[in-house]
PDB file of N, CA and C in Angstrom:
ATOM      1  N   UNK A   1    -223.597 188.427 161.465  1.00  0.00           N
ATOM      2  CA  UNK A   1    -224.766 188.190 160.659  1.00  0.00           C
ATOM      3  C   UNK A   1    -224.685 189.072 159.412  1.00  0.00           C
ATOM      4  N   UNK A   2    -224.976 188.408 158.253  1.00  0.00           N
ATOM      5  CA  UNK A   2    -225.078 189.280 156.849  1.00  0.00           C
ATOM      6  C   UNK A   2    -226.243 190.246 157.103  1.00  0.00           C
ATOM      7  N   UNK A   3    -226.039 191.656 156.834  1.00  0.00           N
ATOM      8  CA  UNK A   3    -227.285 192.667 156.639  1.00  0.00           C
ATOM      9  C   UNK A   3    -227.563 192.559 155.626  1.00  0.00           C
ATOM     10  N   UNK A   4    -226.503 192.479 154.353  1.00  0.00           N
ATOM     11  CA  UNK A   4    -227.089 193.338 152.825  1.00  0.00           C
ATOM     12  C   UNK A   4    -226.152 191.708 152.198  1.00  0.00           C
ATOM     13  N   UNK A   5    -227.347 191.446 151.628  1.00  0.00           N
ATOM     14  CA  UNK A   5    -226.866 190.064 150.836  1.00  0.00           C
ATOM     15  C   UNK A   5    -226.565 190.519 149.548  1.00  0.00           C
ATOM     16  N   UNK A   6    -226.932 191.133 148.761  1.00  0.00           N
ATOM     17  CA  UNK A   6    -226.303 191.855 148.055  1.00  0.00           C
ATOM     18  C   UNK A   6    -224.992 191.941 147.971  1.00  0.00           C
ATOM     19  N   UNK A   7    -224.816 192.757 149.021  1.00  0.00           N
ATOM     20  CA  UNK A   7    -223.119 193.451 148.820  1.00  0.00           C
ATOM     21  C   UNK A   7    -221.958 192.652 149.904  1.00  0.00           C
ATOM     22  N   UNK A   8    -222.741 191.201 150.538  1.00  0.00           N
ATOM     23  CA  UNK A   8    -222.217 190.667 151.956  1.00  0.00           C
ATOM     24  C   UNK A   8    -221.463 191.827 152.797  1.00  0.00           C
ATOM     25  N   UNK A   9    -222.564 192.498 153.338  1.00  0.00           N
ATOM     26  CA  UNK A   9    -222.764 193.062 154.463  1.00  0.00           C
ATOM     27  C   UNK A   9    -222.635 192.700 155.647  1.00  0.00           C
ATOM     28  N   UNK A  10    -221.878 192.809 156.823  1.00  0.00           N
ATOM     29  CA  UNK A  10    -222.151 191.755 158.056  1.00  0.00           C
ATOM     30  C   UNK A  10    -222.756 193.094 158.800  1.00  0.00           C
ATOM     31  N   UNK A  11    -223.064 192.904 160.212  1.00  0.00           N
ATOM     32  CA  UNK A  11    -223.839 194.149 161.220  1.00  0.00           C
ATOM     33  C   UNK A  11    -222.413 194.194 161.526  1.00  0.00           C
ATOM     34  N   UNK A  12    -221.675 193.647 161.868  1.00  0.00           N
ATOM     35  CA  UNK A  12    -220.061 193.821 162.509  1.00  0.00           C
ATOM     36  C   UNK A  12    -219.350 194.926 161.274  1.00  0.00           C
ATOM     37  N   UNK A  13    -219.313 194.663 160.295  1.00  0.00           N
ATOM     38  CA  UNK A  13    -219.073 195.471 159.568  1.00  0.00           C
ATOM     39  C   UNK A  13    -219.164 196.850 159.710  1.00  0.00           C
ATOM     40  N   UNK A  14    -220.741 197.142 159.453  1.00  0.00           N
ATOM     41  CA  UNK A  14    -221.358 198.672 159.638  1.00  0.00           C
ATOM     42  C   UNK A  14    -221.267 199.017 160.854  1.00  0.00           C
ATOM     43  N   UNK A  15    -221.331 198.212 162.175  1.00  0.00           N
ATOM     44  CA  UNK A  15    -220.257 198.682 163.868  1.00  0.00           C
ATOM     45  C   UNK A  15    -219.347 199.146 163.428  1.00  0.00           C
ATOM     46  N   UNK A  16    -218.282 198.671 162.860  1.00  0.00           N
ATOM     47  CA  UNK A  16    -217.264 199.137 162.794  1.00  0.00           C
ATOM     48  C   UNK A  16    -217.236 200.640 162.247  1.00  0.00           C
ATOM     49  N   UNK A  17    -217.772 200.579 160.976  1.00  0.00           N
ATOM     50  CA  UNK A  17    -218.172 201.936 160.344  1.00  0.00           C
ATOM     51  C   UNK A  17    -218.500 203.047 161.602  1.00  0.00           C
ATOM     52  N   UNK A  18    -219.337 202.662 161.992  1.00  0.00           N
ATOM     53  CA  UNK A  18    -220.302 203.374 162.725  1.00  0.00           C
ATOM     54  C   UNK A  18    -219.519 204.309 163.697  1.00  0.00           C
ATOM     55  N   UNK A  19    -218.431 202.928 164.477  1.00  0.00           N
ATOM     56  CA  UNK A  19    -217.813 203.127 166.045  1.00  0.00           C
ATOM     57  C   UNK A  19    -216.646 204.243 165.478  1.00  0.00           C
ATOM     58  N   UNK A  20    -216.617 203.999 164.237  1.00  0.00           N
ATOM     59  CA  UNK A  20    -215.550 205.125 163.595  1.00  0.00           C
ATOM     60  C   UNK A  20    -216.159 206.553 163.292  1.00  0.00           C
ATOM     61  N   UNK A  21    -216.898 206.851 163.606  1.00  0.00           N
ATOM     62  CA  UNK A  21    -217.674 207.754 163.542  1.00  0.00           C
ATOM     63  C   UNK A  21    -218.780 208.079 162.280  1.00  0.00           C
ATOM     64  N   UNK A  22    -219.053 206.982 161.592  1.00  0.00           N
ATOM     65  CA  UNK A  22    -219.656 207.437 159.856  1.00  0.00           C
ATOM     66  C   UNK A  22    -221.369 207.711 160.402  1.00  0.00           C
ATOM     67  N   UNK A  23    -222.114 208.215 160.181  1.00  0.00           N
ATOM     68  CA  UNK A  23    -223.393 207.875 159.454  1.00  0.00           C
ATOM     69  C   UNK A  23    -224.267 206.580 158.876  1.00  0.00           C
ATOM     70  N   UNK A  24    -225.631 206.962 159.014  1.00  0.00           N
ATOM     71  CA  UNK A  24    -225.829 205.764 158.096  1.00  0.00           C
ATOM     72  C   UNK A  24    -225.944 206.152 156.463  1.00  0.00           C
ATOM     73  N   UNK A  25    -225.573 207.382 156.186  1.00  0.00           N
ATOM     74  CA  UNK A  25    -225.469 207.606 154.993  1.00  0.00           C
ATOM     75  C   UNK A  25    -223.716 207.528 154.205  1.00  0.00           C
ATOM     76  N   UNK A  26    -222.854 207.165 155.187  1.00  0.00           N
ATOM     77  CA  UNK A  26    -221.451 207.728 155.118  1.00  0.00           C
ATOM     78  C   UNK A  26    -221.365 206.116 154.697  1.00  0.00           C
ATOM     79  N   UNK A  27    -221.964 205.090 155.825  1.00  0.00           N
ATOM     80  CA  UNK A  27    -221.580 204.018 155.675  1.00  0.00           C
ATOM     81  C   UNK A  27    -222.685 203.319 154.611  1.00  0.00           C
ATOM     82  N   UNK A  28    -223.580 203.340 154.050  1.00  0.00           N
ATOM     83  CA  UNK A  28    -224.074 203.444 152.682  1.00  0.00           C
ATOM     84  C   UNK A  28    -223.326 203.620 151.517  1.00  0.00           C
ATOM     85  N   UNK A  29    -222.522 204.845 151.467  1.00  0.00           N
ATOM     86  CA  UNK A  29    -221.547 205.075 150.579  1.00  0.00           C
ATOM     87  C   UNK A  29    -220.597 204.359 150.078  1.00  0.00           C
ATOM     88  N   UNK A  30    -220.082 204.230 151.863  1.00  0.00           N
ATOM     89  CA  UNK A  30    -218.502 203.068 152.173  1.00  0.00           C
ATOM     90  C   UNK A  30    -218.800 201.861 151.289  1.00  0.00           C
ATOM     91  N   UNK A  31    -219.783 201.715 152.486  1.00  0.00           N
ATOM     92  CA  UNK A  31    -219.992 199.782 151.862  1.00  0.00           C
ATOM     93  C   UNK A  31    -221.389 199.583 151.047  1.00  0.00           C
ATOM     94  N   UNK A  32    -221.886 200.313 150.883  1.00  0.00           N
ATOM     95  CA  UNK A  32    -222.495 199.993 149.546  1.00  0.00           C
ATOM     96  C   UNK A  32    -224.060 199.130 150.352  1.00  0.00           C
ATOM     97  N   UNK A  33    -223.924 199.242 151.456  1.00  0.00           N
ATOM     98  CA  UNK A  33    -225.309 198.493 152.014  1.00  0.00           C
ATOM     99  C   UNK A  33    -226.909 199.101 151.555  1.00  0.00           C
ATOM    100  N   UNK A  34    -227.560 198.865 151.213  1.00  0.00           N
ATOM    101  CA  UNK A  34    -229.159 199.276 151.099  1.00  0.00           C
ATOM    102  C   UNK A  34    -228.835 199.979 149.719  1.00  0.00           C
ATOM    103  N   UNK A  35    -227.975 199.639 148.423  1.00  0.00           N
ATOM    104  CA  UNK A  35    -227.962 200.368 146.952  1.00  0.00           C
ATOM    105  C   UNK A  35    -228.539 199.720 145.863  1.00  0.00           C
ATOM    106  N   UNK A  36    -228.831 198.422 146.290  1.00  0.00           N
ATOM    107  CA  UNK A  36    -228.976 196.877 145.306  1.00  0.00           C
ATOM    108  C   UNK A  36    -230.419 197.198 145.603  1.00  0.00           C
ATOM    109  N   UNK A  37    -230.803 195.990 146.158  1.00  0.00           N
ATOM    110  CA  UNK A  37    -232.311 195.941 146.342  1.00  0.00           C
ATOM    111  C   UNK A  37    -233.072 196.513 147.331  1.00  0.00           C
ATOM    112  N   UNK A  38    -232.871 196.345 148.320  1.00  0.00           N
ATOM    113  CA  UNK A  38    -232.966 198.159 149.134  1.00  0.00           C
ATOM    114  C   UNK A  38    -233.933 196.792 150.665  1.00  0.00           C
ATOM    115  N   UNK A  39    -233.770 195.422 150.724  1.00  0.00           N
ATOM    116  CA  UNK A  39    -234.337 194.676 151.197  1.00  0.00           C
ATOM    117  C   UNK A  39    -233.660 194.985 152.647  1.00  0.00           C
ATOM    118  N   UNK A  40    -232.720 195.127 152.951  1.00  0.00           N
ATOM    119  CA  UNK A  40    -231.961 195.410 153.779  1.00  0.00           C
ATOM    120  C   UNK A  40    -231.593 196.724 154.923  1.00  0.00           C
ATOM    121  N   UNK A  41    -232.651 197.798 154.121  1.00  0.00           N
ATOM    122  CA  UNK A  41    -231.921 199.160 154.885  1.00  0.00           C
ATOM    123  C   UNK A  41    -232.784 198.983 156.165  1.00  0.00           C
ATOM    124  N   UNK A  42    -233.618 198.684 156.290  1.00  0.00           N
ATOM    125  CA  UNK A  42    -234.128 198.924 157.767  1.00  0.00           C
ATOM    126  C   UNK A  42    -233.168 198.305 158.679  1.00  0.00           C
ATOM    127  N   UNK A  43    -232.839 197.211 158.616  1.00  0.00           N
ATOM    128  CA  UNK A  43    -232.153 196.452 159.704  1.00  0.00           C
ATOM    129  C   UNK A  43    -230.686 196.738 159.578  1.00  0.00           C
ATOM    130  N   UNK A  44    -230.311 197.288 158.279  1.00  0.00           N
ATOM    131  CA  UNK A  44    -228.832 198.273 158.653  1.00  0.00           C
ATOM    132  C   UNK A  44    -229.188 199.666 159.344  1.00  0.00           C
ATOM    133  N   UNK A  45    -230.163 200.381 159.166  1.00  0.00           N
ATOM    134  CA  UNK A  45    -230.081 201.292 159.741  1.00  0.00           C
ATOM    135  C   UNK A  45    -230.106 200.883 161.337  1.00  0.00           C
ATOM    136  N   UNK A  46    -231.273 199.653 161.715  1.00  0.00           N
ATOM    137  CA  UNK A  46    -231.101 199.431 162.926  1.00  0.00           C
ATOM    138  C   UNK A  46    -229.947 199.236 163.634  1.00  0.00           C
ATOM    139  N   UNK A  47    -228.829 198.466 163.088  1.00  0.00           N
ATOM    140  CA  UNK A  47    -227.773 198.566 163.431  1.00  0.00           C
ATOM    141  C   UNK A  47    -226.962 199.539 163.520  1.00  0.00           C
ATOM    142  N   UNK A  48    -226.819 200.747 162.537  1.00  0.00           N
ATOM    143  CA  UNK A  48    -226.480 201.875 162.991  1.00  0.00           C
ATOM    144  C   UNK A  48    -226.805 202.635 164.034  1.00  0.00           C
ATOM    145  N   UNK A  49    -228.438 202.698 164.032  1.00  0.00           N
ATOM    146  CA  UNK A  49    -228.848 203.069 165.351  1.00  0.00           C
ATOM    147  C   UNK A  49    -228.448 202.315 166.930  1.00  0.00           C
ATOM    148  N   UNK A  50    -228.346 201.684 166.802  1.00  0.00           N
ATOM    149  CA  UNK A  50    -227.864 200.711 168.306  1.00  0.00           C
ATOM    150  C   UNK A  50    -226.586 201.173 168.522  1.00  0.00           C
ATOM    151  N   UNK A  51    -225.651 201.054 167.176  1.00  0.00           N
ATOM    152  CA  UNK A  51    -224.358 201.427 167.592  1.00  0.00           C
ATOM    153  C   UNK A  51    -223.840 202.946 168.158  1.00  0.00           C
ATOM    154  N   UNK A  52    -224.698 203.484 167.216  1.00  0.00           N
ATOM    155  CA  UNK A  52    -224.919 205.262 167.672  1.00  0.00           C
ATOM    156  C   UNK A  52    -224.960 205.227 168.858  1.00  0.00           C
ATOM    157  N   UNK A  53    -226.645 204.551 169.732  1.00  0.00           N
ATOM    158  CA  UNK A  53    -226.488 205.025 171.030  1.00  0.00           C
ATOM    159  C   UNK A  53    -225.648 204.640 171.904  1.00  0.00           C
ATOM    160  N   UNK A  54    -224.589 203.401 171.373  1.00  0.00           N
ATOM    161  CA  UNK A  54    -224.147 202.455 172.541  1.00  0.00           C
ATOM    162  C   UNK A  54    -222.690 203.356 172.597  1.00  0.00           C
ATOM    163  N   UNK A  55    -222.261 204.116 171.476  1.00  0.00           N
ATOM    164  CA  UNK A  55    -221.222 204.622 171.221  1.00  0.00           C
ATOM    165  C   UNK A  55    -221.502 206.023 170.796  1.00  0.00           C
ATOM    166  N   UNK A  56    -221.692 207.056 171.615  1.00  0.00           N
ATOM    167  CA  UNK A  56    -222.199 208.338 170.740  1.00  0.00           C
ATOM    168  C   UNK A  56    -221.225 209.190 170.923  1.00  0.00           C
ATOM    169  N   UNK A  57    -220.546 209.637 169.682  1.00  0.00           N
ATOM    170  CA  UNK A  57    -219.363 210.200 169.349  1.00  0.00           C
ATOM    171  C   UNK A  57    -219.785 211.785 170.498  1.00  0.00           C
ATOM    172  N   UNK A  58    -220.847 212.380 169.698  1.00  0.00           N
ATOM    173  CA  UNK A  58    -221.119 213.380 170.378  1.00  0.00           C
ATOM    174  C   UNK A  58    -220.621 213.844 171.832  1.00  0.00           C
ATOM    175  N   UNK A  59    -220.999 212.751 172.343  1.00  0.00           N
ATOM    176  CA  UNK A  59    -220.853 212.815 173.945  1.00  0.00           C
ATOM    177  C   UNK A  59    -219.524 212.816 174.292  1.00  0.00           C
ATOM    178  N   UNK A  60    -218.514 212.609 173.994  1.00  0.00           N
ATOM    179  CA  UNK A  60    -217.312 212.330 173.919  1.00  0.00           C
ATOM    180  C   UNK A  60    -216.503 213.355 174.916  1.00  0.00           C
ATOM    181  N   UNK A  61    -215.932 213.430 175.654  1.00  0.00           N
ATOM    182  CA  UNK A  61    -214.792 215.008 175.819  1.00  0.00           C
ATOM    183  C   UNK A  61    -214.107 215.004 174.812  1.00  0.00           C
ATOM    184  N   UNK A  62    -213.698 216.255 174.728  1.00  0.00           N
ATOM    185  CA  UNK A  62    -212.474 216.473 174.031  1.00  0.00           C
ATOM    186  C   UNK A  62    -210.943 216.061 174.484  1.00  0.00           C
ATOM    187  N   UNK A  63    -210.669 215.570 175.709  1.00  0.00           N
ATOM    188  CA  UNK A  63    -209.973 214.530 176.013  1.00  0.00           C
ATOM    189  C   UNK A  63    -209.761 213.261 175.623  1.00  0.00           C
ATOM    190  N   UNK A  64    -211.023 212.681 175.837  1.00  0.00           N
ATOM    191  CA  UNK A  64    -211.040 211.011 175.419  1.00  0.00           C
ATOM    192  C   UNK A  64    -211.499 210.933 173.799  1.00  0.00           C
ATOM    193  N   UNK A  65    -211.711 211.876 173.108  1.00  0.00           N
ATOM    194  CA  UNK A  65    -212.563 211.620 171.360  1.00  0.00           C
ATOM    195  C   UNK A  65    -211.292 211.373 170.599  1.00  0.00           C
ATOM    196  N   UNK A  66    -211.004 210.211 170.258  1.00  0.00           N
ATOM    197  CA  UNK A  66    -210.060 209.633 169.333  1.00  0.00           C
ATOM    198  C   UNK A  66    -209.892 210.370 168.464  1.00  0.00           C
ATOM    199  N   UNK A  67    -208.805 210.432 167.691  1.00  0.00           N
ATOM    200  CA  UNK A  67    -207.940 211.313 166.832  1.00  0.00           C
ATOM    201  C   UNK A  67    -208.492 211.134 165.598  1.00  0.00           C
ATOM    202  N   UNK A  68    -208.370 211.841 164.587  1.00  0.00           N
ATOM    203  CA  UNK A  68    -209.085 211.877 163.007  1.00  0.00           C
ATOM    204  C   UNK A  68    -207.944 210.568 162.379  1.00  0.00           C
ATOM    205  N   UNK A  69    -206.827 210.945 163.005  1.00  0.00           N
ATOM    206  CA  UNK A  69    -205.386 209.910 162.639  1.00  0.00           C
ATOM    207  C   UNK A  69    -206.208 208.647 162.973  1.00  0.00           C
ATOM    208  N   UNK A  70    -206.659 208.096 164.533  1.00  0.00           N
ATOM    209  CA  UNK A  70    -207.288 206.881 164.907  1.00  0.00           C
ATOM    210  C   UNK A  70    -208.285 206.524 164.134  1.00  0.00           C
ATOM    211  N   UNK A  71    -209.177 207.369 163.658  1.00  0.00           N
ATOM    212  CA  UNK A  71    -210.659 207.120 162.463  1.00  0.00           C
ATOM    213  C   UNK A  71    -209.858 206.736 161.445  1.00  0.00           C
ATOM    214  N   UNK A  72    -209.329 207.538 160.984  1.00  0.00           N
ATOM    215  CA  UNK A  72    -208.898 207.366 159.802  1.00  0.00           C
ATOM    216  C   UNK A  72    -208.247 205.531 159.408  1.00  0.00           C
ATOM    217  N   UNK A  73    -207.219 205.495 160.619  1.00  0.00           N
ATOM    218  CA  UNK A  73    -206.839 203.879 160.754  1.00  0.00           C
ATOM    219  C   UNK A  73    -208.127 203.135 160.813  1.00  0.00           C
ATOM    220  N   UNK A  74    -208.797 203.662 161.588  1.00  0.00           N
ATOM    221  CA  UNK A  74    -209.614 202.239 161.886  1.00  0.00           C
ATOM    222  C   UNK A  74    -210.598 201.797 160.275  1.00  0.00           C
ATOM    223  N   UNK A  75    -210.917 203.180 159.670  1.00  0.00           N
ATOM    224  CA  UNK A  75    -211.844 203.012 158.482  1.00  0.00           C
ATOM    225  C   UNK A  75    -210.886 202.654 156.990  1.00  0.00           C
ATOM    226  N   UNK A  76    -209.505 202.371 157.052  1.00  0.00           N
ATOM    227  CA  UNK A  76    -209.110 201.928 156.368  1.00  0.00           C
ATOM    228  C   UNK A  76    -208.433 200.676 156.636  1.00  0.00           C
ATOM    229  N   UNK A  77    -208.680 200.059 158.107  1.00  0.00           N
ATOM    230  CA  UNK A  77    -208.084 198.897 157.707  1.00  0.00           C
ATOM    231  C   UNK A  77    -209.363 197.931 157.885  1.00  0.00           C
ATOM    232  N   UNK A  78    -210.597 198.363 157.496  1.00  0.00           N
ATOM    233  CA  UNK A  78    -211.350 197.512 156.793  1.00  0.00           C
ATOM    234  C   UNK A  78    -211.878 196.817 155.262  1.00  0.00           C
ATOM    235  N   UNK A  79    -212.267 195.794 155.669  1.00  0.00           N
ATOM    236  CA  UNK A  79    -212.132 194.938 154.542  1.00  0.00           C
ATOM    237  C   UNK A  79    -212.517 195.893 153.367  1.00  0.00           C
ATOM    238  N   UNK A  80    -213.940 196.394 153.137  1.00  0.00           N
ATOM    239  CA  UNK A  80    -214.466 197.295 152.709  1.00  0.00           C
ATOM    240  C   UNK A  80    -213.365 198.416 152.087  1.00  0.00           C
ATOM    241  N   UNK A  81    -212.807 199.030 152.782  1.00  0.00           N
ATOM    242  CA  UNK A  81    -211.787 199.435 152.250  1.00  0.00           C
ATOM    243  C   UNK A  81    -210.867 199.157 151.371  1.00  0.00           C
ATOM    244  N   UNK A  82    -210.329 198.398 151.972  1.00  0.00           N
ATOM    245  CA  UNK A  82    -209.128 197.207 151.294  1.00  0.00           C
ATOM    246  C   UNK A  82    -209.511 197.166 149.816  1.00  0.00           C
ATOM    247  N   UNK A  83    -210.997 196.308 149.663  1.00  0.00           N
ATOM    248  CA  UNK A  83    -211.420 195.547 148.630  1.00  0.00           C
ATOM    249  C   UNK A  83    -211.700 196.575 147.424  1.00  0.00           C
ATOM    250  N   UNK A  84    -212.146 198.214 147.994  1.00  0.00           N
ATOM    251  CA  UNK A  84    -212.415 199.146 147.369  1.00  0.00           C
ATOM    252  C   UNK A  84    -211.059 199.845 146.441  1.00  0.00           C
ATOM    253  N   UNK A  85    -210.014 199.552 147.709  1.00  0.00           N
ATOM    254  CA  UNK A  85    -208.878 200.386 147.018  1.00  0.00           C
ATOM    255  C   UNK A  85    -208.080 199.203 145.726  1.00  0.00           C
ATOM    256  N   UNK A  86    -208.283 197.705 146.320  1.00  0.00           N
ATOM    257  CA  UNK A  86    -207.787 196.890 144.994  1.00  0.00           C
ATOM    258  C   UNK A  86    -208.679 197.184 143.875  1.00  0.00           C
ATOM    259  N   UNK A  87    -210.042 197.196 144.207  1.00  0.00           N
ATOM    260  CA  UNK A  87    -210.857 196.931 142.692  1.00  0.00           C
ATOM    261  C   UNK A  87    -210.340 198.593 141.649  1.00  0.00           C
ATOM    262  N   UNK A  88    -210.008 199.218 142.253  1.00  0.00           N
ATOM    263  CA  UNK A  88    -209.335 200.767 141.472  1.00  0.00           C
ATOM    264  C   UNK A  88    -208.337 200.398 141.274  1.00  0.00           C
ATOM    265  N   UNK A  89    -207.521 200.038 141.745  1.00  0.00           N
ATOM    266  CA  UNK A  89    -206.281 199.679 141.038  1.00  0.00           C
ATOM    267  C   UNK A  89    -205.837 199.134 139.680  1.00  0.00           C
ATOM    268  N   UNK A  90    -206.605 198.193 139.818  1.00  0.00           N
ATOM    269  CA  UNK A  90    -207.200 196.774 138.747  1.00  0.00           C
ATOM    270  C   UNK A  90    -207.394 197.558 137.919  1.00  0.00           C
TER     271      UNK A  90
END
């Protein structure tokens, strides 16, 4: 589902963000959700929030808490990413 029509936002999107460990201010930044018309931040934040509790980094051991190397992959091989690092190029 689109969150931020604006910036085509999906909630799968900002999961992803999220499950990677960002914020809802980190992933604001990333993808640019709730900067346009601002119609949107409640129900992205809701989605951040759901994902938070369903996935809370915090809780993690230090055994099983994925590597900064694994974040790092996972938050760059999104689209968001991608699309960010062509439009600099350009």
């Amino acid at each position: 589902m689109i969150v931020c029509v604006c910036r085509r936002v999906s909630d799968r999107e900002i999961a992803r963000h999220v499950r990677a460990g960002m914020t809802f201010d980190e992933v604001q930044f990333e993808l640019g959700v709730a900067t346009q018309c601002g119609q949107c931040e409640s129900c992205a934040r809701d989605v951040v929030a759901q994902c938070s509790a369903s996935h809370p980094i915090a809780a993690l051991s230090r055994e099983s808490e994925p590597s900064s190397i694994q974040l790092a992959s996972a938050i760059t091989e999104s689209r968001a990413w991608n699309s960010s690092r062509h439009s600099a190029s350009a």
